[in-house]
Protein backbone atom coordinates (compact mmCIF):
# COMPACT_ATOMS: atom_id res chain seq x y z
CA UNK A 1 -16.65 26.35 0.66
CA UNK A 2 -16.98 22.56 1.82
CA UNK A 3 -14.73 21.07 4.14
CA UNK A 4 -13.14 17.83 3.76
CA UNK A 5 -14.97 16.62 6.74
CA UNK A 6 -18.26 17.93 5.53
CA UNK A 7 -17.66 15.79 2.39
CA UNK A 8 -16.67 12.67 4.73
CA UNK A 9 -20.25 12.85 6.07
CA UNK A 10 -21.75 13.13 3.45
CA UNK A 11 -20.10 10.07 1.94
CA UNK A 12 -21.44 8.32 5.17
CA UNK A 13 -24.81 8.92 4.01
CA UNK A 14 -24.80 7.91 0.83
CA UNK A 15 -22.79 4.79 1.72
CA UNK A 16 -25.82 3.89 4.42
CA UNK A 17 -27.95 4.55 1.46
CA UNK A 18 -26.75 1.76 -0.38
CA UNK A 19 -25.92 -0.48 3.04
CA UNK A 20 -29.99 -0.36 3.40
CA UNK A 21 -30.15 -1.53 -0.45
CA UNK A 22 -27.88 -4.20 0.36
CA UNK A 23 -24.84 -3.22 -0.53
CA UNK A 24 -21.66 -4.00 2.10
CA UNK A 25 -19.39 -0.91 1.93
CA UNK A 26 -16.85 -0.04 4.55
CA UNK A 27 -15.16 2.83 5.09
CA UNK A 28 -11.90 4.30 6.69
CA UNK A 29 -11.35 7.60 7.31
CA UNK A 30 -7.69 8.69 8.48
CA UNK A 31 -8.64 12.46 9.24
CA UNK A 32 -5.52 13.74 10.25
CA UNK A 33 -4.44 12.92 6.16
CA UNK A 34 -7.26 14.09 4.73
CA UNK A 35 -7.94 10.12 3.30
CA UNK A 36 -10.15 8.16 2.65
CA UNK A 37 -10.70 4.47 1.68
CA UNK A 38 -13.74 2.84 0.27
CA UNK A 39 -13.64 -0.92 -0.04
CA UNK A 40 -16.57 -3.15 -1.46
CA UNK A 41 -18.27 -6.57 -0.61
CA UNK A 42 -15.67 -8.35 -2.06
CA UNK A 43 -12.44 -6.93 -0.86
CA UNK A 44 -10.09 -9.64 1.23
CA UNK A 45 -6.77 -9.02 3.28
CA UNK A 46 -4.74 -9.51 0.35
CA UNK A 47 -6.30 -7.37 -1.94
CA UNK A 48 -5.93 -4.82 0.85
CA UNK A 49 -2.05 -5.50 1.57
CA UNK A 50 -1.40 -5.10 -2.65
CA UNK A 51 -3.04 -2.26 -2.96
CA UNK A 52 -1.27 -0.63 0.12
CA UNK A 53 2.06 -1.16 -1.13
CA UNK A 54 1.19 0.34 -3.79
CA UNK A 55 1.04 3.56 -2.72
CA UNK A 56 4.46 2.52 -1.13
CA UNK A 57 5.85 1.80 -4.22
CA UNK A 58 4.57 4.89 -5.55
CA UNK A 59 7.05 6.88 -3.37
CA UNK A 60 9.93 4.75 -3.73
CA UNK A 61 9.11 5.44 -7.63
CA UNK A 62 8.41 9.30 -7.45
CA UNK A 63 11.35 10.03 -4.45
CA UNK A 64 14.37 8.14 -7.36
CA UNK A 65 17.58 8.55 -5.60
CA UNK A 66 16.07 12.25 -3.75
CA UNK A 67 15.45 10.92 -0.70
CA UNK A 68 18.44 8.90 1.74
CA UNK A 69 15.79 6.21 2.78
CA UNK A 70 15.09 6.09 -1.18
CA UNK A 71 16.86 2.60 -1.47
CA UNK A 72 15.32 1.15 1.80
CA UNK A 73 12.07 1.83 0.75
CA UNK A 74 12.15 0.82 -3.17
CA UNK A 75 13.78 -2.44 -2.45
CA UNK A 76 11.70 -3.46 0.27
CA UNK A 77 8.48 -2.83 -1.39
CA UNK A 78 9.75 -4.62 -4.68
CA UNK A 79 10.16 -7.92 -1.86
CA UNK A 80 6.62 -7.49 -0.53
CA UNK A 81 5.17 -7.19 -4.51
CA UNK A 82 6.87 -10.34 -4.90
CA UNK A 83 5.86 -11.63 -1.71
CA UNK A 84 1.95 -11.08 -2.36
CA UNK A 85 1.67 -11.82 -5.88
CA UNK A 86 2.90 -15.69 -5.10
CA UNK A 87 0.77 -15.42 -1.59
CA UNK A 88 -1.63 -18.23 -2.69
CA UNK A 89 1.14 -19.94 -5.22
CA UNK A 90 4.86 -20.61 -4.67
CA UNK A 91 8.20 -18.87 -5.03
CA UNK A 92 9.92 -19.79 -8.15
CA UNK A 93 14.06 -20.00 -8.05
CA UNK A 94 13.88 -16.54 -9.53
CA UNK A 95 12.03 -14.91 -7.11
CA UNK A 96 14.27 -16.01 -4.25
CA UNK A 97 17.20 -15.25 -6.18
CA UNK A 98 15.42 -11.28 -6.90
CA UNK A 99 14.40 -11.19 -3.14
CA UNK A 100 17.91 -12.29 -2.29
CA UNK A 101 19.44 -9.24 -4.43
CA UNK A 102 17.43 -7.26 -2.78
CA UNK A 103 18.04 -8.23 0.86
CA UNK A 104 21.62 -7.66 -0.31
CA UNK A 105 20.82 -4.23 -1.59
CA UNK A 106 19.18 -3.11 1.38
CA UNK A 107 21.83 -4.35 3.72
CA UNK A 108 24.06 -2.12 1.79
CA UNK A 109 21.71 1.11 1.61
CA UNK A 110 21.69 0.82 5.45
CA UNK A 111 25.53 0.81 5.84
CA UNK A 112 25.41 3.56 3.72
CA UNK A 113 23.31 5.48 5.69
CA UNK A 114 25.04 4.56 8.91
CA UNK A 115 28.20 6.19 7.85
């Protein structure tokens, strides 16, 4: 049975395959997660940060109201969505007012853990 890390070399060598074709690929392996990411040519910094929080999101989604931090985590990653999808534009009234509902929301969520 392959290992993860037998697969991660092997995905080095095909990605060098297409590097000597031309083709920019990088790679990041986090080993002690078992992940990896593959990003193309084209991928910038913000492209990067939105898809991270994503996977943020994702928990704050799947967790609901399980988890203590639950609150923390939903409400600030709903302020960094908002944050990066107006990154090259501008913040419209009702974005500051949803960020500013939030702020307040977390504020509370961290008394409430507190006591």
């Amino acid at each position: 049975m392959a290992t993860f890390e037998e697969f991660y070399h092997d995905l080095i060598l095909l990605a060098e395959k297409y590097e000597k074709n031309n083709v920019s690929i990088k790679i990041e392996n986090d080993s002690d997660n078992d992940i990896i990411k593959i990003f193309g040519e084209k991928i910038t910094a913000l492209a990067r940060a939105k898809n991270g929080i994503k996977d943020a999101n994702e928990l704050a989604y799947t967790t609901a109201e399980h988890h203590p931090y639950w609150n923390l985590l939903y409400n600030s990653s709903e302020i960094a969505n908002t944050v990066l999808d107006k990154w090259q534009g501008k913040l419209s009234e009702e974005d500051t007012d949803e960020i500013k509902w939030a702020i307040k929301e977390l504020s509370q969520a961290l008394e409430k853990i507190k006591s």
